[in-house]
Protein backbone atom coordinates (compact mmCIF):
# COMPACT_ATOMS: atom_id res chain seq x y z
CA UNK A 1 -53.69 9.40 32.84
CA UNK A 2 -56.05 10.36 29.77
CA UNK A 3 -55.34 9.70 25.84
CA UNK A 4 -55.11 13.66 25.41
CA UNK A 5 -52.49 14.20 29.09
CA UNK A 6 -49.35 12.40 27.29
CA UNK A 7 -46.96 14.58 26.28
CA UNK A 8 -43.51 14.68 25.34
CA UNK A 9 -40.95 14.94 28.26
CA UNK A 10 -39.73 18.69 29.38
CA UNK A 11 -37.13 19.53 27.04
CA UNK A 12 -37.48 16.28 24.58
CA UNK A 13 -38.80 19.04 21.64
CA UNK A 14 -36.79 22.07 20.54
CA UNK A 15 -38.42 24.73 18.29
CA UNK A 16 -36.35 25.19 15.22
CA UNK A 17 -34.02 28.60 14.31
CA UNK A 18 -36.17 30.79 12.06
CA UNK A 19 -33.90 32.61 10.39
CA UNK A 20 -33.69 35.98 8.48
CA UNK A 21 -36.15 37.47 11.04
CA UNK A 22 -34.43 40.22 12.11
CA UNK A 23 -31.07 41.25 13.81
CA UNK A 24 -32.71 40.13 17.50
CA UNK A 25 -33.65 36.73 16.64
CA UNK A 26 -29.50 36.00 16.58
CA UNK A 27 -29.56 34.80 12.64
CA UNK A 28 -30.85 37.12 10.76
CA UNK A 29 -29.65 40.21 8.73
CA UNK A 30 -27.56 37.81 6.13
CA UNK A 31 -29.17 34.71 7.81
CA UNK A 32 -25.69 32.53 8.51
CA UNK A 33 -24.72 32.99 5.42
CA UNK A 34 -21.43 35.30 6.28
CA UNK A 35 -20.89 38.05 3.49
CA UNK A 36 -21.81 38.75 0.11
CA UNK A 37 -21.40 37.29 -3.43
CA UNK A 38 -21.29 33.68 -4.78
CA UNK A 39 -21.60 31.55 -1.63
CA UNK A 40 -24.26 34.03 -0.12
CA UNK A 41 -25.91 32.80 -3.21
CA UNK A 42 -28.24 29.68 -2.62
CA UNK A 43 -27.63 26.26 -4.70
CA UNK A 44 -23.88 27.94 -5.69
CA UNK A 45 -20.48 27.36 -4.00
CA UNK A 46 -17.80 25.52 -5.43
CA UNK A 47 -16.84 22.49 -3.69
CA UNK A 48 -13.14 22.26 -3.01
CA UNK A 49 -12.49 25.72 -5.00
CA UNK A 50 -9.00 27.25 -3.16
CA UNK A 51 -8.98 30.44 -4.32
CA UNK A 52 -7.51 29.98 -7.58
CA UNK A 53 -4.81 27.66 -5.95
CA UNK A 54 -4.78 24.15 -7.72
CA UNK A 55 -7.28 22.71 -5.27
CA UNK A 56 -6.28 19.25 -3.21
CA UNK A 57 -7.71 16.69 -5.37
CA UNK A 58 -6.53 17.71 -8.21
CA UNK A 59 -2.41 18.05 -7.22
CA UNK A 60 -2.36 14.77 -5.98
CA UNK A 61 -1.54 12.06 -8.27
CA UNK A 62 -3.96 8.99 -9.77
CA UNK A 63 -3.15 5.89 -8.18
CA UNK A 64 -4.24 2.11 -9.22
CA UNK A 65 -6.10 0.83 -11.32
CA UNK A 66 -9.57 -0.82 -11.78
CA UNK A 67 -10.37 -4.21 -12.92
CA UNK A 68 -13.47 -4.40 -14.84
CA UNK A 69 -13.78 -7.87 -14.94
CA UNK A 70 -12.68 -8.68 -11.55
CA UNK A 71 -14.62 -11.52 -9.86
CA UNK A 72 -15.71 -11.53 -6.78
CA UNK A 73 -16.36 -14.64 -4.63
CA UNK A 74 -17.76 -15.17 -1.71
CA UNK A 75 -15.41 -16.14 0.81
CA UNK A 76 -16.01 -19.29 3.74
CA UNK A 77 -13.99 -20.59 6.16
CA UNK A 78 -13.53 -24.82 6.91
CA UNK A 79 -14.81 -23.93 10.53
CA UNK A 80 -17.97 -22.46 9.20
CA UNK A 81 -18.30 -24.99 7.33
CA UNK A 82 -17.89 -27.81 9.88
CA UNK A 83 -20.56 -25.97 12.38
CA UNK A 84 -23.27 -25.37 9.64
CA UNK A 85 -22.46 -29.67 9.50
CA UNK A 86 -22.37 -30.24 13.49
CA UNK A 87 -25.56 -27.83 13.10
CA UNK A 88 -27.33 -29.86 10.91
CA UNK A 89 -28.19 -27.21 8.44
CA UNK A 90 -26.02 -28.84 5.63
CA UNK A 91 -26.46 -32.88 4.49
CA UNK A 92 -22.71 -34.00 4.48
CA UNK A 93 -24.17 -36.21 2.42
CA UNK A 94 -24.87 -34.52 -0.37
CA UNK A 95 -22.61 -32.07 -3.07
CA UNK A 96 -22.24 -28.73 -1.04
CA UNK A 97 -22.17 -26.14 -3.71
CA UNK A 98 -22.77 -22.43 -3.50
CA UNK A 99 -26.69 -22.82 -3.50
CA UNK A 100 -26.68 -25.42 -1.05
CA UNK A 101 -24.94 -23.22 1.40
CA UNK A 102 -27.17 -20.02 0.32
CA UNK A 103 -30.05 -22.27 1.26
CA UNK A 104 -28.36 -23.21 4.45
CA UNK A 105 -28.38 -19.71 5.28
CA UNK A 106 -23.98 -20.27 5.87
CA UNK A 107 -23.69 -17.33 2.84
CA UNK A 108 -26.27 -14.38 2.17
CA UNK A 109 -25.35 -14.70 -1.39
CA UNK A 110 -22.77 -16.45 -3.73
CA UNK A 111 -21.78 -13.53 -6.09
CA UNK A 112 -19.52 -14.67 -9.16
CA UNK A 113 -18.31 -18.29 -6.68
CA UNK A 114 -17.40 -19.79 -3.46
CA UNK A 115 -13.71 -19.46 -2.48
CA UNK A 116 -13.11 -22.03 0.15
CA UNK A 117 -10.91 -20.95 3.07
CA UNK A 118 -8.43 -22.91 5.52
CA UNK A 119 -9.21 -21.22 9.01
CA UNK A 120 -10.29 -24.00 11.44
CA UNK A 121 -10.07 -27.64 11.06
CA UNK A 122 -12.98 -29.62 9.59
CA UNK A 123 -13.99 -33.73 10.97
CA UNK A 124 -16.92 -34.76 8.50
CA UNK A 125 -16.35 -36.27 4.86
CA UNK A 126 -18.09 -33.71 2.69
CA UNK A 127 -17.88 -33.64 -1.42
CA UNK A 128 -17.42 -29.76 -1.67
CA UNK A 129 -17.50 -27.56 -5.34
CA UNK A 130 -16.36 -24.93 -5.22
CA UNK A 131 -15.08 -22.28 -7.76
CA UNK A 132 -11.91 -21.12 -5.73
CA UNK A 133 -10.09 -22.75 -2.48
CA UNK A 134 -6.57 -22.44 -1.19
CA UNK A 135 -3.99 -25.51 -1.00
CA UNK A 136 -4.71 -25.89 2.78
CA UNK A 137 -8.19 -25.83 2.07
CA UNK A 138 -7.65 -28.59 0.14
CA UNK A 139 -5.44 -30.51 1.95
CA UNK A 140 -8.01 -29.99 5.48
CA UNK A 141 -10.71 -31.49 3.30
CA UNK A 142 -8.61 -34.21 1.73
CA UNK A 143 -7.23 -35.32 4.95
CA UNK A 144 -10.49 -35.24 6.42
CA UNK A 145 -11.92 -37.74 3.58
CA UNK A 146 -13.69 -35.55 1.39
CA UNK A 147 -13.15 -34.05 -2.19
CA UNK A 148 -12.63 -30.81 -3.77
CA UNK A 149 -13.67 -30.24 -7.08
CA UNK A 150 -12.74 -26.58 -8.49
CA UNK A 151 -15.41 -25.39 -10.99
CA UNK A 152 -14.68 -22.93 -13.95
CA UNK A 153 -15.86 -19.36 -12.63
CA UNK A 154 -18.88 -17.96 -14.14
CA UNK A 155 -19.06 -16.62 -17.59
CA UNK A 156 -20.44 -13.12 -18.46
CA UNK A 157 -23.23 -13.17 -21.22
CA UNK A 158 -21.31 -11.84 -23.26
CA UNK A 159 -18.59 -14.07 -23.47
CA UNK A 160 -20.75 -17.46 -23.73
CA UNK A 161 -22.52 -15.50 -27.23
C-alpha cells in the first residue's frame, strides 16, 4: 500500500444533488421548491403563517412568569461530599466553602452559592459554609460533628452601590 492507493471505502462518498439542471436530473424545473410565489422565493416564507388563521403560538395563552433576580446555586449532595473526603481531594480539616470544592474539582462552578443537599449519609467532622442547605442537611452534618454556617447569598453590583 502507497501514500497515493488510500482511498475512501466503496460507497463512503456520495456526490451531492445539483439542482435546477434540467427536468432529467430529478430536481430541476422549479428545483424542490413546489409552485410559485412567496415561498418559491429564496430568504422569504413566513414561519408558522396558517393561512390567515390565528397561527398556534399565538392562540395559546402566556403562562408563568420570570424571575429576574432569581439565584441560582449550585446544588451537592452529603454523599458527594463524604467521597470527595474518603477521596482525599477535600482537607476535612479545613472550612469547605464553594471555592474549596471548585478547586476540588466536586463542582465545575459555584454560580450565585452552594446549596447543600441531604442524599446519603456523611461520617467525617467537616466545618461546611454554605449559602443554602436543607434541615436534613443540617441535621446529617450536625449529627455527624460538624457545623453549618449559612452565608448571606451574593449581592449584585448594583445593590452593594
Amino acid at each position: 500500500m502507497k501514500l497515493d492507493e488510500i482511498s475512501d471505502n466503496p460507497g463512503a462518498r456520495k456526490k451531492r444533488m445539483r439542482i435546477g439542471r434540467g427536468i432529467g436530473s430529478g430536481k430541476g424545473k422549479t428545483g424542490g421548491r413546489g409552485g410559485k410565489g412567496q415561498t418559491a422565493r429564496s430568504g422569504v416564507r413566513i414561519k408558522g403563517f396558517e393561512g390567515g388563521q390565528m397561527p398556534l403560538h399565538r392562540r395559546l395563552p402566556k403562562r408563568g412568569f420570570n424571575n429576574i433576580f432569581r439565584l441560582e446555586f449550585s446544588e451537592i449532595n452529603l454523599d458527594r461530599l463524604q467521597e470527595a473526603v474518603d477521596a482525599k481531594t477535600i482537607d476535612a480539616g479545613k472550612v469547605i466553602d464553594a471555592a474549596a470544592l471548585v478547586e476540588a474539582g466536586v463542582l465545575r462552578r459555584s454560580r450565585d452559592g452552594v446549596r447543600l443537599l441531604g442524599r446519603g449519609e456523611i461520617t467525617t467532622k467537616l466545618n461546611i459554609e454554605v449559602h443554602g442547605a436543607t434541615k436534613s442537611a443540617i441535621e446529617a452534618v450536625e449529627k455527624a460533628g460538624g457545623t453549618v454556617k449559612i452565608l448571606a447569598p451574593k449581592k449584585d453590583e448594583g445593590e452593594a452601590a
